[in-house]
N, C-alpha and C. Protein backbone atom coordinates (compact mmCIF):
# COMPACT_ATOMS: atom_id res chain seq x y z
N UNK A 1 113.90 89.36 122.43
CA UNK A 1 115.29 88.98 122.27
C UNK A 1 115.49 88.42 120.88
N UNK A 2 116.67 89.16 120.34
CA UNK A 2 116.31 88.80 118.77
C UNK A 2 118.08 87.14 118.59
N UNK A 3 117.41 86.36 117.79
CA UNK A 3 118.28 85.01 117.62
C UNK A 3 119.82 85.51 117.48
N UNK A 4 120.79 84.71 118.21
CA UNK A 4 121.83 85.04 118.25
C UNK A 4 122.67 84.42 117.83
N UNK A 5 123.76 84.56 116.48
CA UNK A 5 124.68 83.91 115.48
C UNK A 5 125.84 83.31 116.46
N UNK A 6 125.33 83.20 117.78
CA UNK A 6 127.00 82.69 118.38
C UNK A 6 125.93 81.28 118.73
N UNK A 7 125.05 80.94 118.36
CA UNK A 7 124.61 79.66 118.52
C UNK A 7 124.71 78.62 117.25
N UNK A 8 125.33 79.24 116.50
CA UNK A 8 125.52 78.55 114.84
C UNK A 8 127.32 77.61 115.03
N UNK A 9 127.62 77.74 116.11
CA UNK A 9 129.07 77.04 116.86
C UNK A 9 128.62 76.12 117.40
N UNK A 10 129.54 74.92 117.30
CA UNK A 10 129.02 73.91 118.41
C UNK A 10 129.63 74.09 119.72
N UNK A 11 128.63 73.65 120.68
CA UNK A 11 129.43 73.78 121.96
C UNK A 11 130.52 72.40 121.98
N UNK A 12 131.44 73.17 122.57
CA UNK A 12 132.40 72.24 123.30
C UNK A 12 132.35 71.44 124.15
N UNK A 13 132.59 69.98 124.48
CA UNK A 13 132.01 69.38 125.72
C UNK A 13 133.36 69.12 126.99
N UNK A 14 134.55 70.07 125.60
CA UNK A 14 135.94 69.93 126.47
C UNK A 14 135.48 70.86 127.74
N UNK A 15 134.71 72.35 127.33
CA UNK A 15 134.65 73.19 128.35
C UNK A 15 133.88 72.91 129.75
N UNK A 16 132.81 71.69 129.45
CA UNK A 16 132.47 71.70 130.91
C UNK A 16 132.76 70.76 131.86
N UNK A 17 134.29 70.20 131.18
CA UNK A 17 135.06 68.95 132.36
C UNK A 17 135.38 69.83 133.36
N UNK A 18 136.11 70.99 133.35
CA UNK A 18 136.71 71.57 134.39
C UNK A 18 136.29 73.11 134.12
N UNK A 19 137.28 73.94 135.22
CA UNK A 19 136.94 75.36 134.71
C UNK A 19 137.48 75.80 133.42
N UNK A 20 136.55 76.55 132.29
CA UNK A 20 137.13 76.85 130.71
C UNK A 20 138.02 77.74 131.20
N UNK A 21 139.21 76.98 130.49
CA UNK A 21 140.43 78.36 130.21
C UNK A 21 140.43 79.47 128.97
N UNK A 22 139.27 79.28 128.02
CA UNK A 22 139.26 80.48 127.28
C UNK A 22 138.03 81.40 127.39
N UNK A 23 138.10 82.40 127.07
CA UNK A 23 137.15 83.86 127.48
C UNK A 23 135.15 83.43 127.03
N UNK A 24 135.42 82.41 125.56
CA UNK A 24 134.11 81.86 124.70
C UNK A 24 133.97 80.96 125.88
N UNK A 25 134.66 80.11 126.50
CA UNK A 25 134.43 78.67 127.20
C UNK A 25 134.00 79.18 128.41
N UNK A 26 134.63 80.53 129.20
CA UNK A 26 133.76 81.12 130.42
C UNK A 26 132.21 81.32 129.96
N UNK A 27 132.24 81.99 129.02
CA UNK A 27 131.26 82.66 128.29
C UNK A 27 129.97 81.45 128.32
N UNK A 28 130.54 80.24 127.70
CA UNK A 28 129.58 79.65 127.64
C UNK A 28 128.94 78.68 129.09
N UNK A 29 129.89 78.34 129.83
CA UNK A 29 129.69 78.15 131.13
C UNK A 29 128.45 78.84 131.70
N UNK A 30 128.83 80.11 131.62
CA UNK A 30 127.81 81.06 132.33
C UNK A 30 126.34 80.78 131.96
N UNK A 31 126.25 80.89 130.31
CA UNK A 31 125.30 80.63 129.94
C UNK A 31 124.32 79.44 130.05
N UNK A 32 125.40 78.39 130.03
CA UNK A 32 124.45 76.90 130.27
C UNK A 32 124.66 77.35 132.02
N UNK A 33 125.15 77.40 132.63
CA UNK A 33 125.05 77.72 133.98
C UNK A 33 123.24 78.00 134.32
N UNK A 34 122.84 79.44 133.85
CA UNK A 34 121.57 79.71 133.36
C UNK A 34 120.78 78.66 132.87
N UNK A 35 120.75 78.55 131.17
CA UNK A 35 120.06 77.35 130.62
C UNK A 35 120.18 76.20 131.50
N UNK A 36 120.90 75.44 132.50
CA UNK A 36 120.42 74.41 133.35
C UNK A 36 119.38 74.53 134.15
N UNK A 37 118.85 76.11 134.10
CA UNK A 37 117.79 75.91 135.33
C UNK A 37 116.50 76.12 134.75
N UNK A 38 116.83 76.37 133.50
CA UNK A 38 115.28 76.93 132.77
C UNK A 38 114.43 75.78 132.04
N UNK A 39 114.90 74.82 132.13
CA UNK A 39 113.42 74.19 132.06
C UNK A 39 112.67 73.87 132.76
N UNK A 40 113.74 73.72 134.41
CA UNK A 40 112.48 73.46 135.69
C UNK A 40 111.52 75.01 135.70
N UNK A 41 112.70 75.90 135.16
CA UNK A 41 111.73 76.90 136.16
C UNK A 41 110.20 77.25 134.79
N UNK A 42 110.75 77.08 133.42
CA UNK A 42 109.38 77.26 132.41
C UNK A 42 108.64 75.68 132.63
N UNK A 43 108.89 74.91 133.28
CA UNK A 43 107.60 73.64 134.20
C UNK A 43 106.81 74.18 135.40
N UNK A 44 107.69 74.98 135.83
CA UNK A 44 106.75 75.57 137.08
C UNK A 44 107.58 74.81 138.31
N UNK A 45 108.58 74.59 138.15
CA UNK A 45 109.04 73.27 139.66
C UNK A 45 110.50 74.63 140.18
N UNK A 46 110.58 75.69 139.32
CA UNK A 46 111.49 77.09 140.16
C UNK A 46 110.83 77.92 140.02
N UNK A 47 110.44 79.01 140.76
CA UNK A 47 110.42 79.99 140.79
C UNK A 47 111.02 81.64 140.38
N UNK A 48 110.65 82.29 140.00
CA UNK A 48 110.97 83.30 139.47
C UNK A 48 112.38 84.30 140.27
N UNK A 49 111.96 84.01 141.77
CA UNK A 49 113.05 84.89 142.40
C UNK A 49 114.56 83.46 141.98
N UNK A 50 114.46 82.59 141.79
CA UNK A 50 115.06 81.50 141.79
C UNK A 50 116.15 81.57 140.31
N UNK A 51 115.15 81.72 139.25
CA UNK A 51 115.75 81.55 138.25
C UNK A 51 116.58 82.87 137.55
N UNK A 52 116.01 84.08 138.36
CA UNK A 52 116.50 85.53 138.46
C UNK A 52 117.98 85.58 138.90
N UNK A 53 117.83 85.21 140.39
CA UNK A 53 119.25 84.98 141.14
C UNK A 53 120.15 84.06 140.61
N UNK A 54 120.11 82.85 139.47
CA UNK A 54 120.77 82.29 138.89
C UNK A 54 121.70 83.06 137.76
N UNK A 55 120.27 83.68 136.94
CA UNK A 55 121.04 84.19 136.16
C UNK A 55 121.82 85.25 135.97
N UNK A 56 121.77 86.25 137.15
CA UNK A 56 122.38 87.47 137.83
C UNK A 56 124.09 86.03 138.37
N UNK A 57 123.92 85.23 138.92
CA UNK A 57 124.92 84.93 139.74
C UNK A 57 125.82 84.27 138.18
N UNK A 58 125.16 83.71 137.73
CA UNK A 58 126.24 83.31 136.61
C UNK A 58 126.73 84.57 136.09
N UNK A 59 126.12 85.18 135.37
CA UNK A 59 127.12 86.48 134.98
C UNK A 59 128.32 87.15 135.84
N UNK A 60 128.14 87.32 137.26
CA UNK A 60 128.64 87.27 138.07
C UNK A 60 130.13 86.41 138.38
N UNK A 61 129.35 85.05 137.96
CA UNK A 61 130.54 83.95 138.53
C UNK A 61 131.62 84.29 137.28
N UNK A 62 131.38 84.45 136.04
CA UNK A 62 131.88 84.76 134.20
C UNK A 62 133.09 85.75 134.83
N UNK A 63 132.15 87.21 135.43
CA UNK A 63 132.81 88.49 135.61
C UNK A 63 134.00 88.21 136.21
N UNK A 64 134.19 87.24 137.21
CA UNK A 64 134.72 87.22 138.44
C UNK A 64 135.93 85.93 137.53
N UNK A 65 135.45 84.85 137.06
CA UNK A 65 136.30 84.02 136.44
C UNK A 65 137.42 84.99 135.52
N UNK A 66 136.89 85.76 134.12
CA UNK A 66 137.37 86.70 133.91
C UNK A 66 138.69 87.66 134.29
N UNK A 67 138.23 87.81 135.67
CA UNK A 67 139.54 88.79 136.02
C UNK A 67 140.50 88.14 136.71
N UNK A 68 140.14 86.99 137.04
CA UNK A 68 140.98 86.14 137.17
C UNK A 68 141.95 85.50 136.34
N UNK A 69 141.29 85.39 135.49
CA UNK A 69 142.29 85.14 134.30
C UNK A 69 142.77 86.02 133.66
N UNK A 70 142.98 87.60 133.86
CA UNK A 70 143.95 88.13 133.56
C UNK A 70 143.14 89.07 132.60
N UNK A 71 141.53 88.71 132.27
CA UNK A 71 140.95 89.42 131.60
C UNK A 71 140.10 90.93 131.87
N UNK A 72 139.89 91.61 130.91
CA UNK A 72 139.21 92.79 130.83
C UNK A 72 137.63 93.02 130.48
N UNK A 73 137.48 91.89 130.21
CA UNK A 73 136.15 91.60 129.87
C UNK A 73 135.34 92.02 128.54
N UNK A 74 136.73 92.46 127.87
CA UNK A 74 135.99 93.09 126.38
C UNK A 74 136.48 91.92 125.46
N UNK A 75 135.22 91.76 124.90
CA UNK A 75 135.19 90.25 124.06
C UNK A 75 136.55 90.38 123.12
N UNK A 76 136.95 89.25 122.71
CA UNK A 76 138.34 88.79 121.92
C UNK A 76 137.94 88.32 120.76
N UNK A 77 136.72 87.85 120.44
CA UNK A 77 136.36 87.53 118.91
C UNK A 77 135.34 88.05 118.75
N UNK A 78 134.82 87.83 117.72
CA UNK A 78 133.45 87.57 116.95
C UNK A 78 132.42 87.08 118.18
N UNK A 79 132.69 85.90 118.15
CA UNK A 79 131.84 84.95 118.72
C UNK A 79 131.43 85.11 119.93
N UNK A 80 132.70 85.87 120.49
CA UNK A 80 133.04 86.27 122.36
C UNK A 80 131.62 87.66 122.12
N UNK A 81 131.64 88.42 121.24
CA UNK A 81 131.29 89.39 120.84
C UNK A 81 129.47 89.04 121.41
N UNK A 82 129.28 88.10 120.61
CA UNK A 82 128.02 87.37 120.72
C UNK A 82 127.85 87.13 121.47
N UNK A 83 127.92 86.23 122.25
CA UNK A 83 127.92 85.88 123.43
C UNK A 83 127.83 86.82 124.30
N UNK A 84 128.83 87.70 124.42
CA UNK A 84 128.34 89.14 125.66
C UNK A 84 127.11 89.87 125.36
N UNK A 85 126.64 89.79 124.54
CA UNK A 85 125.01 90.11 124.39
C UNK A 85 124.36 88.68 125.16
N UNK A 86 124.58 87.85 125.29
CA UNK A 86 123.50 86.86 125.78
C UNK A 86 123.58 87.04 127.31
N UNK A 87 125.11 87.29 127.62
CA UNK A 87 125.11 87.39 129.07
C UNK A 87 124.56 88.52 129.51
N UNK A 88 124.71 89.83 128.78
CA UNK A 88 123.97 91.13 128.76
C UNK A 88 122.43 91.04 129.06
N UNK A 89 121.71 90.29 127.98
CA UNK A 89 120.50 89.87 128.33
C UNK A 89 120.18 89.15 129.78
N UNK A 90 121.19 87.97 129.94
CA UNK A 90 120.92 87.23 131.06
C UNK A 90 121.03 88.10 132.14
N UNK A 91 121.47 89.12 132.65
CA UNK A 91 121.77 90.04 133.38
C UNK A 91 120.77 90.96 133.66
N UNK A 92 120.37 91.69 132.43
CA UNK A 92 119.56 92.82 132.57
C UNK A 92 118.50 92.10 132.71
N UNK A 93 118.02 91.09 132.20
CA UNK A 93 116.52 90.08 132.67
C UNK A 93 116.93 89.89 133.83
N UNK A 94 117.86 89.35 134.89
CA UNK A 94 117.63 88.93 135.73
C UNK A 94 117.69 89.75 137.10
N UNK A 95 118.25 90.81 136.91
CA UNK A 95 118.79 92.02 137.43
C UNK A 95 117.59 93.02 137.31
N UNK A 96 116.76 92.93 136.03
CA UNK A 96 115.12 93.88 135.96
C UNK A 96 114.18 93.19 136.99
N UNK A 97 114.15 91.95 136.71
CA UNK A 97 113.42 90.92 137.67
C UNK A 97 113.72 91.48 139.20
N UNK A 98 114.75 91.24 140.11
CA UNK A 98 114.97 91.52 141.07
C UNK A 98 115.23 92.81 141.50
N UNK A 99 114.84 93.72 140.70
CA UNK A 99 114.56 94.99 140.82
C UNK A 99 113.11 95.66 141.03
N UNK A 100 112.20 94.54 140.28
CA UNK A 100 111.01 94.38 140.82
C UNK A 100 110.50 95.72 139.17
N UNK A 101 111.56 95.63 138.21
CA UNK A 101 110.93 96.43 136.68
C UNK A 101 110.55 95.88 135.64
N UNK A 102 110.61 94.39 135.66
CA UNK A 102 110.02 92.95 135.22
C UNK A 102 109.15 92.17 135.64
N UNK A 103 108.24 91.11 134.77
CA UNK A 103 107.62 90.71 135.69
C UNK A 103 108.27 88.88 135.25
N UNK A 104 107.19 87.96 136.02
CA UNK A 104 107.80 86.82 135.56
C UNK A 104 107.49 86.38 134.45
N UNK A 105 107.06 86.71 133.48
CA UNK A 105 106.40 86.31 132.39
C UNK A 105 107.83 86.91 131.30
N UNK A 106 108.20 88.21 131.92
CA UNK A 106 109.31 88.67 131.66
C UNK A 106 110.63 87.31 130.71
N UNK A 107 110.38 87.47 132.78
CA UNK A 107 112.15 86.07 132.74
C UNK A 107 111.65 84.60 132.04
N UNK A 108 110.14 84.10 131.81
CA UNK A 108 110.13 83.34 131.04
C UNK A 108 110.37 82.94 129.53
N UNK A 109 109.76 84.77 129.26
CA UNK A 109 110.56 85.03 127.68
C UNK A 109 111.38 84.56 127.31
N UNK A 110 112.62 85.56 128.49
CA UNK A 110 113.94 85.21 128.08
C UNK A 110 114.39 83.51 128.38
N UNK A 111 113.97 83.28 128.97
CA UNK A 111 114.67 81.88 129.42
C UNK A 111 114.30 80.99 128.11
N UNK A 112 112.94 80.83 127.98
CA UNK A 112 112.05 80.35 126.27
C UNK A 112 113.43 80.81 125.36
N UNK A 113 113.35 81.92 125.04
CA UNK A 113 114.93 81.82 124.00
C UNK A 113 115.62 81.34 124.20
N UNK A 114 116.25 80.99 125.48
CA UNK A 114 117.67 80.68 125.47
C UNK A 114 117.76 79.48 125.75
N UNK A 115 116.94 78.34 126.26
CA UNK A 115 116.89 77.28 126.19
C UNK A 115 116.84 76.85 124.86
N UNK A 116 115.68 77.61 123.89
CA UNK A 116 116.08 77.02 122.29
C UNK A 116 117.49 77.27 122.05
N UNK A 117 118.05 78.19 122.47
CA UNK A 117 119.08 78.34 121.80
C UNK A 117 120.26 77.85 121.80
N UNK A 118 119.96 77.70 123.57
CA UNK A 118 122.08 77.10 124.28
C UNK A 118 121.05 75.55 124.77
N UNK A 119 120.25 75.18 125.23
CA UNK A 119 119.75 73.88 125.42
C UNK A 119 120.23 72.91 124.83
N UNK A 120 120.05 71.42 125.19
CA UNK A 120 120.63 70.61 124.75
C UNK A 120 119.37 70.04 123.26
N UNK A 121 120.00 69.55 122.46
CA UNK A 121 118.73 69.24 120.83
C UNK A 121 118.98 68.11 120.70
């Protein structure tokens, strides 16, 4: 997974009082949604089917927030741009995993990135 320029933004801490009303603020939801579970699960205290089904369900929960709000799901900026590659990743890792075309060493990869990346510093 190669480093991704939508992490050079600061996160917002407006977006995780309530549900984000903009497309980046779903976006990023989803993602820390994910990143909240990946440091138990790279300690060893989740499991692989665990941290799979997370990150399949956040993309999921994004998709579903999305059309609710009136959206199409094709990114609106730059940044939105970015970001749908991370959820892309979070998806196809978690979605290869529970397909049984990954292994867990796999989903630790990815999770290792993305905790550096969307994690708290």
């Amino acid at each position: 997974m190669n480093a991704n320029p939508a992490t050079k933004h600061p996160h917002k801490a407006a977006c995780a009082a309530s549900e984000p009303t903009t497309q980046v603020g779903r976006m990023r939801a989803a993602i820390d949604e994910a990143v909240s579970v990946g440091p138990g699960f790279l300690r060893g205290d989740t499991d692989a089917d665990h941290m799979a089904n997370t990150m399949v369900q956040a993309v999921q929960s994004y998709a579903e927030q999305e059309r609710a709000a009136g959206g199409d799901g094709v990114p609106q900026s730059a940044e939105a741009r970015a970001l749908q590659d991370v959820l892309s990743e979070l998806m196809g890792c978690g979605s290869g995993f529970l397909a049984g075309r990954c292994d867990a060493a796999c989903v630790a990869r990815t999770m290792t990135q993305m905790v550096h990346e969307f994690g708290p510093h």
